[in-house]
N, C-alpha and C. Protein backbone atom coordinates (compact mmCIF):
# COMPACT_ATOMS: atom_id res chain seq x y z
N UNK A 1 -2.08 -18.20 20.59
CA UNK A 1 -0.88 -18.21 19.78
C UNK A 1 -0.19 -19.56 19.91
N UNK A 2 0.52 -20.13 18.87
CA UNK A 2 0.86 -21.06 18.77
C UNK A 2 2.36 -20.77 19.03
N UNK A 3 2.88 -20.85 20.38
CA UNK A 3 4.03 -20.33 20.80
C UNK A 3 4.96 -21.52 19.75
N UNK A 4 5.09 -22.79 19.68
CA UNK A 4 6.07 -23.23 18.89
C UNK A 4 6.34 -23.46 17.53
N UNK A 5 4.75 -23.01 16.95
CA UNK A 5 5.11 -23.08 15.70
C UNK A 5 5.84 -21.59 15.02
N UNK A 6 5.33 -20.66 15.94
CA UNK A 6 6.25 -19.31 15.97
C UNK A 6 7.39 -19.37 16.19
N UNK A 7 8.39 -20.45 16.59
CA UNK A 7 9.49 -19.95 17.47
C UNK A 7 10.00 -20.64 16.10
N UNK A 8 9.49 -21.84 15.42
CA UNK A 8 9.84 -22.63 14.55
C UNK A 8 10.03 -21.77 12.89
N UNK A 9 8.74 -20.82 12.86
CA UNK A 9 9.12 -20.32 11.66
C UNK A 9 10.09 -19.08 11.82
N UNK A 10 10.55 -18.45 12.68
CA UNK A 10 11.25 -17.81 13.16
C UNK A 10 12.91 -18.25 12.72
N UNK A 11 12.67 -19.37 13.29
CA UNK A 11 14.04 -19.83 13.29
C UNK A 11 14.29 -20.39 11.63
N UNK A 12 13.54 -20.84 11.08
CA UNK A 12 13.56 -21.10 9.44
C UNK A 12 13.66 -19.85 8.96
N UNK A 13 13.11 -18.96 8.92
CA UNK A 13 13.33 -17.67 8.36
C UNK A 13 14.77 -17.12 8.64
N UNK A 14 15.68 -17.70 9.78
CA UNK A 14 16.52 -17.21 9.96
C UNK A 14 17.98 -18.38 9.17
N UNK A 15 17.30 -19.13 8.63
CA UNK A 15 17.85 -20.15 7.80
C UNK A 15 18.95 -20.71 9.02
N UNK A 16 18.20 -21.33 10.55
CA UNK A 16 19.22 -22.22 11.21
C UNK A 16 18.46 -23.52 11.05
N UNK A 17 19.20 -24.31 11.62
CA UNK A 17 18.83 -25.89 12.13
C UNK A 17 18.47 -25.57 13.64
N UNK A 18 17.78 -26.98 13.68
CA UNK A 18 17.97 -26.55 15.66
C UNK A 18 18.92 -27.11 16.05
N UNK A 19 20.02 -27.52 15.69
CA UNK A 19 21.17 -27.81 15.85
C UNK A 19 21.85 -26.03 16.32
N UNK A 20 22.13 -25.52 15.33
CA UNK A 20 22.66 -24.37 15.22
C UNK A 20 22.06 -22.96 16.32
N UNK A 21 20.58 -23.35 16.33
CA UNK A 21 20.00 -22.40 17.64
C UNK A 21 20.22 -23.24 18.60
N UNK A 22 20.45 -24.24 18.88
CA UNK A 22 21.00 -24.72 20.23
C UNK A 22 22.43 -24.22 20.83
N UNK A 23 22.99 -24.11 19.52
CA UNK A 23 24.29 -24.08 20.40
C UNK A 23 24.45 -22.38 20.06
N UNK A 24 23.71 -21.35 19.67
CA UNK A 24 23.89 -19.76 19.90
C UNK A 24 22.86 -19.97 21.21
N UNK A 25 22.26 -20.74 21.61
CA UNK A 25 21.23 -20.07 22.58
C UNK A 25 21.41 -20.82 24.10
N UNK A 26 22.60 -21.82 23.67
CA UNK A 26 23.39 -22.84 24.71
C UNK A 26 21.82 -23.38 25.75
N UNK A 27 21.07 -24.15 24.85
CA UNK A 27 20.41 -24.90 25.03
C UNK A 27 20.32 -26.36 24.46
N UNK A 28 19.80 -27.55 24.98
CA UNK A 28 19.60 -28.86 23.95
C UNK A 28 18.81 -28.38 22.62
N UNK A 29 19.03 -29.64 21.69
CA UNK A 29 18.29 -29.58 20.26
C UNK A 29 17.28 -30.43 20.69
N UNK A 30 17.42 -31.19 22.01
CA UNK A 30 16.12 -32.20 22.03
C UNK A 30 15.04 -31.11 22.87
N UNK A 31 15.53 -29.87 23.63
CA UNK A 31 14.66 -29.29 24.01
C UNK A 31 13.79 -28.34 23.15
N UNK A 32 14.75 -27.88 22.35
CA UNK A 32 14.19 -27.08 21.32
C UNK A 32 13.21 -27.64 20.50
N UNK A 33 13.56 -28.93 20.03
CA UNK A 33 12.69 -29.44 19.45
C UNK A 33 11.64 -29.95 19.81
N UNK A 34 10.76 -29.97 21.58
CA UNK A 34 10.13 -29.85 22.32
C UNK A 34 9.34 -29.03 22.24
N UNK A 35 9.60 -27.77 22.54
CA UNK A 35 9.39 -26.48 22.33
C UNK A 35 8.68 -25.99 21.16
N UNK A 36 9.70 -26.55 20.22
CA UNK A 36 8.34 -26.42 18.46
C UNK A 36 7.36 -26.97 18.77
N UNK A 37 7.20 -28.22 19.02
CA UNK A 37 6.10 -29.22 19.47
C UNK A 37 5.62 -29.37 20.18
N UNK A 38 5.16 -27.97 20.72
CA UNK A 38 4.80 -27.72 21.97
C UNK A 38 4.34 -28.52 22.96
N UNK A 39 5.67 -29.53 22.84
CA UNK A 39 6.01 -31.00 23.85
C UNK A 39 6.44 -30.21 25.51
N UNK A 40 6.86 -29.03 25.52
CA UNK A 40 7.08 -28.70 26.48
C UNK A 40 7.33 -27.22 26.32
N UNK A 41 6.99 -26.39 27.63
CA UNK A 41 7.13 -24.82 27.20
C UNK A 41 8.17 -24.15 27.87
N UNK A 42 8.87 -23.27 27.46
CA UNK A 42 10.04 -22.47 28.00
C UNK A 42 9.76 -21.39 28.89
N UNK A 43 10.68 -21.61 30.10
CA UNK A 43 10.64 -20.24 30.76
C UNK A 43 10.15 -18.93 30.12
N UNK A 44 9.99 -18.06 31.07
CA UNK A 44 10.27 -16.55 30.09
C UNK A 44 11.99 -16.29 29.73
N UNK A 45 12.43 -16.91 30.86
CA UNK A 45 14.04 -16.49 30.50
C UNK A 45 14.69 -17.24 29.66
N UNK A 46 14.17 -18.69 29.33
CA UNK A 46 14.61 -19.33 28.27
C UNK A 46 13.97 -18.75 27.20
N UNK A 47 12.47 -18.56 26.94
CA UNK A 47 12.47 -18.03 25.91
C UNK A 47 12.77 -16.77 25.23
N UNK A 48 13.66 -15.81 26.30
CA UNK A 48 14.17 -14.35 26.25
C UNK A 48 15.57 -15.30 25.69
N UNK A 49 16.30 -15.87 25.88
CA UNK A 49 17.26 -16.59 24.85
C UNK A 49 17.36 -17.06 23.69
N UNK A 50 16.10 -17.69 23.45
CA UNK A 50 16.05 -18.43 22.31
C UNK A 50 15.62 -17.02 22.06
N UNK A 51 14.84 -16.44 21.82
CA UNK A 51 14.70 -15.00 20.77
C UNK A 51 15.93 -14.35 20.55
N UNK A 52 16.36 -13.88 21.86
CA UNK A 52 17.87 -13.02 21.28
C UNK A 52 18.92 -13.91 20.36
N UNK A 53 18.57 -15.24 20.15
CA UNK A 53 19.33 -15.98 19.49
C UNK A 53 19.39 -16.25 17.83
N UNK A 54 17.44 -15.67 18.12
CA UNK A 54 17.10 -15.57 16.80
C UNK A 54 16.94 -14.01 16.21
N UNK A 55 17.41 -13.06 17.20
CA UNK A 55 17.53 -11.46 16.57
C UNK A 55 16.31 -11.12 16.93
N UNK A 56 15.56 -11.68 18.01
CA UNK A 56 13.69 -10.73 18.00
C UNK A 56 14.14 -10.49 19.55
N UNK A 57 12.82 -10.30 20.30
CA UNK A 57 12.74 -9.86 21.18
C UNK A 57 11.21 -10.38 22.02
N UNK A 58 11.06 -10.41 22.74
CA UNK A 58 9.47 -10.62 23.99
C UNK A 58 8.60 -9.84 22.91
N UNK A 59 8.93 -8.25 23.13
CA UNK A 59 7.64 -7.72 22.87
C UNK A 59 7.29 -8.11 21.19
N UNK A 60 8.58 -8.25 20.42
CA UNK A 60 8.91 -8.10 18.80
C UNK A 60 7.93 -9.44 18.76
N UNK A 61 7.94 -10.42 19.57
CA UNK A 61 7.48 -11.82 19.22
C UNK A 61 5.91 -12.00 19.85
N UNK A 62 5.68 -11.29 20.91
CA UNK A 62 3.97 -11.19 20.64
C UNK A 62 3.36 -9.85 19.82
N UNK A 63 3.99 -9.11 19.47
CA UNK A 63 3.00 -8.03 19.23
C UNK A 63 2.18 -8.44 18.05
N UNK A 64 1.25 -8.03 18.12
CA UNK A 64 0.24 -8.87 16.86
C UNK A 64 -0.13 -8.28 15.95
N UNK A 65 0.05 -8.61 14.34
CA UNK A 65 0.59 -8.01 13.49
C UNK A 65 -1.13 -7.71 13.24
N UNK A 66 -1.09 -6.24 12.89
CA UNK A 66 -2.85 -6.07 12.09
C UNK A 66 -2.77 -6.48 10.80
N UNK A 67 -4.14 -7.34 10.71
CA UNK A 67 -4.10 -8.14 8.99
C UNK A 67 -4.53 -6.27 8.23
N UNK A 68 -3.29 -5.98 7.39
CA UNK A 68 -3.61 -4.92 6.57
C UNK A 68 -5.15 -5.39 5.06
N UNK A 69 -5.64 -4.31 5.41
CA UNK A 69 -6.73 -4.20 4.88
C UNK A 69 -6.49 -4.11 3.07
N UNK A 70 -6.99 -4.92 2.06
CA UNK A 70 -6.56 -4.98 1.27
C UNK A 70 -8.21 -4.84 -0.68
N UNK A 71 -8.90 -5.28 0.30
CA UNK A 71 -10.15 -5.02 -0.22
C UNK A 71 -11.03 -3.87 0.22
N UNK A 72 -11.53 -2.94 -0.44
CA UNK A 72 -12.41 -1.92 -0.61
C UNK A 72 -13.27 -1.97 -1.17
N UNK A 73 -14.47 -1.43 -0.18
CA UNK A 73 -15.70 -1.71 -1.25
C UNK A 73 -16.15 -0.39 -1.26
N UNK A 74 -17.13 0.18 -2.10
CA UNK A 74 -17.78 2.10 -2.16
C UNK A 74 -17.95 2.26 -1.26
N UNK A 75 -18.81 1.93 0.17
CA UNK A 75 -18.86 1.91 0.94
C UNK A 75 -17.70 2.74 1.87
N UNK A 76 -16.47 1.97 1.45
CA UNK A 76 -15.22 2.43 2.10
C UNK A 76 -14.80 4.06 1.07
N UNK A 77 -15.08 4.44 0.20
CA UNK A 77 -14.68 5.41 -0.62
C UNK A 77 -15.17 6.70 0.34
N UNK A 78 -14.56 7.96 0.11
CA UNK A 78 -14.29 9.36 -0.04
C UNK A 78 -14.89 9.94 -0.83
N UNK A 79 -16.21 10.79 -0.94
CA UNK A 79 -16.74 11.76 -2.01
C UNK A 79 -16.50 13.37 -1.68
N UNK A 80 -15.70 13.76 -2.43
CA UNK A 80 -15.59 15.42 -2.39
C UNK A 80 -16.47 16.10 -3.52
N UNK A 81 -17.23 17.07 -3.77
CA UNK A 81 -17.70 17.53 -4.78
C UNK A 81 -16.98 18.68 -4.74
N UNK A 82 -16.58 19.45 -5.91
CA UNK A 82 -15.75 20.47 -6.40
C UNK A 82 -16.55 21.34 -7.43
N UNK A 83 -16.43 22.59 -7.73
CA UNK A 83 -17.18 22.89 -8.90
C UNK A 83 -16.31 22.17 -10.30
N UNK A 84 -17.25 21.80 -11.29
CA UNK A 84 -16.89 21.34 -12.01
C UNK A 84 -16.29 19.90 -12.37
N UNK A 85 -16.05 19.37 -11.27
CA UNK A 85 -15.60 17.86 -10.83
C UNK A 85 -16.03 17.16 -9.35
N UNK A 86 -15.34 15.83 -9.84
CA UNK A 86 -16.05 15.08 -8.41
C UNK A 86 -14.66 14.17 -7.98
N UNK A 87 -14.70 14.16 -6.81
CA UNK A 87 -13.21 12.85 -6.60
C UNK A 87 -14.09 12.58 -5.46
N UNK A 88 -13.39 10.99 -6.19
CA UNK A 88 -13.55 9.68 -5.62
C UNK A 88 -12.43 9.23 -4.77
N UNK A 89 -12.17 9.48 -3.11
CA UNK A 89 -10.87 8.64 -2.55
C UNK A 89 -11.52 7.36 -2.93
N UNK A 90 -10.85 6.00 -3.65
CA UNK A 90 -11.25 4.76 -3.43
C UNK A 90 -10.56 4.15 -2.78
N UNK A 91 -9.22 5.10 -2.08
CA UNK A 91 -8.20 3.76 -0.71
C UNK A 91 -8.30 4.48 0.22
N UNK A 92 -9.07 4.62 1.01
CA UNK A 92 -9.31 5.47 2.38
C UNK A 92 -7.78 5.39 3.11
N UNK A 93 -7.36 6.54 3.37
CA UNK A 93 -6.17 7.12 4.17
C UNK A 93 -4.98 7.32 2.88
N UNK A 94 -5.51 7.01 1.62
CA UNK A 94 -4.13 6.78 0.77
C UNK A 94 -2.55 8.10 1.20
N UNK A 95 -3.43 9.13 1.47
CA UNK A 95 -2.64 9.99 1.43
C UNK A 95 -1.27 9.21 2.57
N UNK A 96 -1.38 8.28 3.08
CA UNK A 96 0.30 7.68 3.86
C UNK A 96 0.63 6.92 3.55
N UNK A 97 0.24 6.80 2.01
CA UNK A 97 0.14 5.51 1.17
C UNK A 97 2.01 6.29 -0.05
N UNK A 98 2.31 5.71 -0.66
CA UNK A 98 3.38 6.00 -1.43
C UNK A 98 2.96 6.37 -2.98
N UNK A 99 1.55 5.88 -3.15
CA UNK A 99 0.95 6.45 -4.53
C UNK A 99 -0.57 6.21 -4.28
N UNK A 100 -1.38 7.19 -4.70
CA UNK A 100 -2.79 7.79 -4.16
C UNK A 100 -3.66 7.71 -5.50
N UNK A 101 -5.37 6.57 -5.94
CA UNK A 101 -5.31 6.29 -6.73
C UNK A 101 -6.33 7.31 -6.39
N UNK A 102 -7.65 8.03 -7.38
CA UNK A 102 -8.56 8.56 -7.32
C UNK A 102 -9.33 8.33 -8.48
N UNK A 103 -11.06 8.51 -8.45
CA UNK A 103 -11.60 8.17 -9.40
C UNK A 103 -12.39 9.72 -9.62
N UNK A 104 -11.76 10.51 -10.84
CA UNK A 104 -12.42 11.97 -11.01
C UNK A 104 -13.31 11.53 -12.10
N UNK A 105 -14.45 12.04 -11.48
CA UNK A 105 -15.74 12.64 -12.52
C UNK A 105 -15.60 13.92 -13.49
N UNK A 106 -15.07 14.28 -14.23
CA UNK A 106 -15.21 15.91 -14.55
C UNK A 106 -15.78 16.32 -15.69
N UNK A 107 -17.18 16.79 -15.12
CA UNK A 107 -18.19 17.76 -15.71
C UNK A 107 -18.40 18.21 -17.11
N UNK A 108 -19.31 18.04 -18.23
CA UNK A 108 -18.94 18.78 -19.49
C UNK A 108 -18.43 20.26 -19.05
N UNK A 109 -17.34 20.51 -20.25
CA UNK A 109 -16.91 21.64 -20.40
C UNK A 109 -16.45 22.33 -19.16
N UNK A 110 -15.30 21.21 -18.44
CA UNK A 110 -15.24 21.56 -17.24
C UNK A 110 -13.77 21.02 -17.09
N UNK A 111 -13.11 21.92 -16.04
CA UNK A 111 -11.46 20.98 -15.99
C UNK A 111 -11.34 20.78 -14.73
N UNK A 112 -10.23 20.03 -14.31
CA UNK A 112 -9.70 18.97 -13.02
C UNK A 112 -9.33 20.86 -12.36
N UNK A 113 -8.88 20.74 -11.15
CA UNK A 113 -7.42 21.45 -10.55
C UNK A 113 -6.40 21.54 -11.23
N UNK A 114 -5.08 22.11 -11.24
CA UNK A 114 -4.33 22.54 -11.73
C UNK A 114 -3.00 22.04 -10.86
N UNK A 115 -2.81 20.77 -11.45
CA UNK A 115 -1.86 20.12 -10.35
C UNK A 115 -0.44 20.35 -10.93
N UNK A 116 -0.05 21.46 -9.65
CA UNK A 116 1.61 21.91 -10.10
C UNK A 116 2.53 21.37 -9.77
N UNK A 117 3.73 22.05 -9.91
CA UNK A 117 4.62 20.84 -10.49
C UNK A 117 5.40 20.12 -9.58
N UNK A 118 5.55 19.32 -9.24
CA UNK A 118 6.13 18.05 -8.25
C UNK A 118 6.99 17.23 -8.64
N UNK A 119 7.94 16.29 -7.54
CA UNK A 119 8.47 15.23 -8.06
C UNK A 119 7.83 14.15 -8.41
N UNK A 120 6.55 13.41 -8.22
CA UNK A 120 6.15 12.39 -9.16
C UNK A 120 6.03 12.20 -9.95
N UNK A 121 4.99 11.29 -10.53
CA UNK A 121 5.08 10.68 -11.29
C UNK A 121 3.16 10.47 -11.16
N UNK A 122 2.51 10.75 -12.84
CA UNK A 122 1.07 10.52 -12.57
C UNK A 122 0.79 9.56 -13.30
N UNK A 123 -0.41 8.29 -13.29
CA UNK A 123 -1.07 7.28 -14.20
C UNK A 123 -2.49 8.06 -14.08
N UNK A 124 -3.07 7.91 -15.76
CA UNK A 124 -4.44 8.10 -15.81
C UNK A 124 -4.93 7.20 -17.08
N UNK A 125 -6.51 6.47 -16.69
CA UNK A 125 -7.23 5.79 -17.18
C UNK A 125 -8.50 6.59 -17.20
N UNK A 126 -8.72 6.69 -18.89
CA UNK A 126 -9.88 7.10 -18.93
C UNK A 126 -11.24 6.27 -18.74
N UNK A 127 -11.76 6.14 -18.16
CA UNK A 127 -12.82 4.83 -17.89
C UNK A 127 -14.43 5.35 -19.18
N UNK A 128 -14.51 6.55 -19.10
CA UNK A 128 -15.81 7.07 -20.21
C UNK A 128 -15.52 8.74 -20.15
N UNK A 129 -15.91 8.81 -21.51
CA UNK A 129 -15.78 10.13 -22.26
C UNK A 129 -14.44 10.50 -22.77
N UNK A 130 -14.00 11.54 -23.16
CA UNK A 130 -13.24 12.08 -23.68
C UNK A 130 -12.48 13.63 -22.92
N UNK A 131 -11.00 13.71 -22.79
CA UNK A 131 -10.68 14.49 -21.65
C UNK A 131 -9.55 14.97 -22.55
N UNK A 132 -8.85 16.58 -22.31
CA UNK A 132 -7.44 16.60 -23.12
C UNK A 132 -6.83 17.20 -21.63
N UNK A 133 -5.62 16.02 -21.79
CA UNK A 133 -4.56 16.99 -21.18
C UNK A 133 -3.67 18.34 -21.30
N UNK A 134 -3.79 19.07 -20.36
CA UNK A 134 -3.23 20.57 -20.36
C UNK A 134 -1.67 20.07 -19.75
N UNK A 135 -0.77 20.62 -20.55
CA UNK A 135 0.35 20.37 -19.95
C UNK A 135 1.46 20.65 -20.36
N UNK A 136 1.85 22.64 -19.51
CA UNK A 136 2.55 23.48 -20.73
C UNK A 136 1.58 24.18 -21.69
N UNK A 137 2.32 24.31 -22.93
CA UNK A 137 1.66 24.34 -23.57
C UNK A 137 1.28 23.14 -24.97
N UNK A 138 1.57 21.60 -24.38
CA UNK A 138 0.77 20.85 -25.26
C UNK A 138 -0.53 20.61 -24.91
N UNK A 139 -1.27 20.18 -25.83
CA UNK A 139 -2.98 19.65 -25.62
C UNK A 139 -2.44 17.82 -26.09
N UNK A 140 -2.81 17.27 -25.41
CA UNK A 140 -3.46 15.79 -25.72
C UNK A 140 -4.83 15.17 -25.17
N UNK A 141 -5.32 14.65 -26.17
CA UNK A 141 -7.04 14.35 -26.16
C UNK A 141 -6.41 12.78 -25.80
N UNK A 142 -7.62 12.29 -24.91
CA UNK A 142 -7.53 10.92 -24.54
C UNK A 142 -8.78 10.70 -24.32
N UNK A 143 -9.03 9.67 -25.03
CA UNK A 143 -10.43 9.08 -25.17
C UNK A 143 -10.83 7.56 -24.10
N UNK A 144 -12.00 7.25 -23.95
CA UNK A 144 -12.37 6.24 -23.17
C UNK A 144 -11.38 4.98 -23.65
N UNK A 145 -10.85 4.23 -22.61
CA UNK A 145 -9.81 3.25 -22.71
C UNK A 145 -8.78 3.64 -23.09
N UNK A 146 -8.42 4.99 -22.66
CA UNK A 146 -6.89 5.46 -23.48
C UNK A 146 -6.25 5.85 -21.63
N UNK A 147 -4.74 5.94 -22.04
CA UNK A 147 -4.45 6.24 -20.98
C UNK A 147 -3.06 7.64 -21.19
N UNK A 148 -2.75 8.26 -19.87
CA UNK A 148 -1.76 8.90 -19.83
C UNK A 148 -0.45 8.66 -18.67
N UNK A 149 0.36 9.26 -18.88
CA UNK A 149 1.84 8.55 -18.08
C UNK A 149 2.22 9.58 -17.73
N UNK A 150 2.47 10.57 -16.80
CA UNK A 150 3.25 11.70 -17.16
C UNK A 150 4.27 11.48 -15.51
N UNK A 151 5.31 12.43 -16.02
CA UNK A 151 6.42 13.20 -14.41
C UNK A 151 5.30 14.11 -14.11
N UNK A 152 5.64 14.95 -13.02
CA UNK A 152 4.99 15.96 -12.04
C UNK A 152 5.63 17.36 -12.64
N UNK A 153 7.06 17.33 -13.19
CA UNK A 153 7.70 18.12 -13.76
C UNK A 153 6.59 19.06 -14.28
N UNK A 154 6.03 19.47 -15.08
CA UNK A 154 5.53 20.42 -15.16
C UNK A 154 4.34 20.63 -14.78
N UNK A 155 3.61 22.24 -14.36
CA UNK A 155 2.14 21.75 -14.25
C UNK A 155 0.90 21.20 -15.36
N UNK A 156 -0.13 20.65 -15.02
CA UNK A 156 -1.11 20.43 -15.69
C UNK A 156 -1.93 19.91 -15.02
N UNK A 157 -3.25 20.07 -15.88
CA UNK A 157 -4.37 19.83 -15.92
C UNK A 157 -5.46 18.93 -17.06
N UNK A 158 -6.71 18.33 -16.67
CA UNK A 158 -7.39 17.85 -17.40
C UNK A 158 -9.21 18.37 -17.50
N UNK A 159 -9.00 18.73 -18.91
CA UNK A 159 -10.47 19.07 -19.22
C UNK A 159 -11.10 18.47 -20.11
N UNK A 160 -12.69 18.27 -19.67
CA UNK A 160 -13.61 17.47 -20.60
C UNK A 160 -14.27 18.28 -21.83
N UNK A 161 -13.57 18.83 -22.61
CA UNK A 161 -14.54 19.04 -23.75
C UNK A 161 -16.28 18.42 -23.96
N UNK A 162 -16.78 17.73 -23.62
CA UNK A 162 -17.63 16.79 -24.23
C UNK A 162 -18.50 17.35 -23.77
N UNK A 163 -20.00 17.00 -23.86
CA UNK A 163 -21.57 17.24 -23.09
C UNK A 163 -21.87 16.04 -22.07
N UNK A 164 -20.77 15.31 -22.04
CA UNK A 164 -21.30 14.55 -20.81
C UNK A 164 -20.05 14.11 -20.28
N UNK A 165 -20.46 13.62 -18.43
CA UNK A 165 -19.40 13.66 -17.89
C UNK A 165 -18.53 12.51 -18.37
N UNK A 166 -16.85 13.16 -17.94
CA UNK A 166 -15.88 12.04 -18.17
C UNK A 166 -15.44 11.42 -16.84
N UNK A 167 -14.71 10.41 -17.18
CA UNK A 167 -14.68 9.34 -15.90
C UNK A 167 -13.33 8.69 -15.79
N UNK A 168 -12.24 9.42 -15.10
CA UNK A 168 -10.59 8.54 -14.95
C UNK A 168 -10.16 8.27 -13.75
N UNK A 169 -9.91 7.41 -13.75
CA UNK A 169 -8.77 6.63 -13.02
C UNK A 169 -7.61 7.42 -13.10
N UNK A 170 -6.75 8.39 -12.03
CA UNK A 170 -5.91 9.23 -11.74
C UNK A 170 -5.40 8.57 -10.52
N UNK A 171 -4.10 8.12 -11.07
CA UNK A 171 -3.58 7.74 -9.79
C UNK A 171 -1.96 8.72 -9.73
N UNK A 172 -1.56 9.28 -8.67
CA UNK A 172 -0.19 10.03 -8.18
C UNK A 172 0.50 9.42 -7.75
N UNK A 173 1.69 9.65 -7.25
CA UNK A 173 2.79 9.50 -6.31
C UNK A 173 3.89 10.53 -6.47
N UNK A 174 3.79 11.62 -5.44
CA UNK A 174 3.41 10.82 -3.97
C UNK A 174 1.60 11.47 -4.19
N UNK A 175 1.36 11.06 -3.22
CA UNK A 175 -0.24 11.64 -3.22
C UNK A 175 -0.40 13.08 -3.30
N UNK A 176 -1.32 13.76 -3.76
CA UNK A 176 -1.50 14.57 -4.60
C UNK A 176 -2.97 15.53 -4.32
N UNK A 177 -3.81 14.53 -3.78
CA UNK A 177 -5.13 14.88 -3.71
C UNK A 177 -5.54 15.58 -2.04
């Protein structure tokens, strides 16, 4: 770890000078500025000052942040088979996620679950075939490259009319699946 270039963006983030953390942390600016440059290194008890000076803490300032995982490959995906459909988790753990995307397969002449009624909010992309939404009592047909928007407010569902399978992009919030 690069103890001073940490202590340095720390203190920029906190929009001081080292003028200004010198004199909350009643240390020199020529030491501080040492210290960035890791011209010289601080006690633990000096540097338990200069942190409380900058609002962190010992442990707050090593703990080491995990690089969050941001690429997925199939590999990383979730296969459930269902009668009549297939889901795809494609963000492994989404469910502690704030919106949960899924990739459903569903079957000719075959419908999703019957997802009742909630506070979210759903996105769906039809990627191939043709699917109508159940919802209430309206029907809407959505075809490949079409999409749907809906609240959670009421229940519904999606079925494939067609002879071959359909293919969407269903994403929830909160998670759903």
């Amino acid at each position: 770890m690069d103890l001073g270039k940490k202590l340095k963006e720390l203190r920029l983030c906190n929009d001081l000078t080292l003028e200004e953390l010198a004199s909350r942390s009643e240390l020199t600016k020529g030491f501080l500025s040492q210290v960035e440059r890791n011209l010289t290194s601080p006690s633990i008890s000096t540097l338990e000052d200069i942190l409380e000076a900058l609002g962190s803490s010992l442990s707050e300032f090593f703990k080491e942040d995990q690089e969050e995982k941001i690429v997925f490959q199939t590999q990383d995906f979730f296969v459930d088979e269902k009668e009549g459909y297939t889901i795809e988790w494609i963000i492994p753990n989404a469910q502690k996620n704030e919106m949960e995307p899924i990739l459903l397969t569903l079957h000719p002449q075959q419908k999703s679950r019957v997802m009742e009624s909630h506070n979210g909010e759903e996105f769906g992309y039809v990627l191939k075939g043709t699917v109508v939404l159940n919802r209430g009592n309206r029907k809407y047909r959505i075809k490949a490259k079409e999409t749907f928007y809906i609240s959670g407010k009421s229940s519904h569902y999606l079925y494939n009319p067609g002879n071959t399978d359909a293919k969407i992009l269903w994403v929830t919030t909160p998670p759903m699946f």
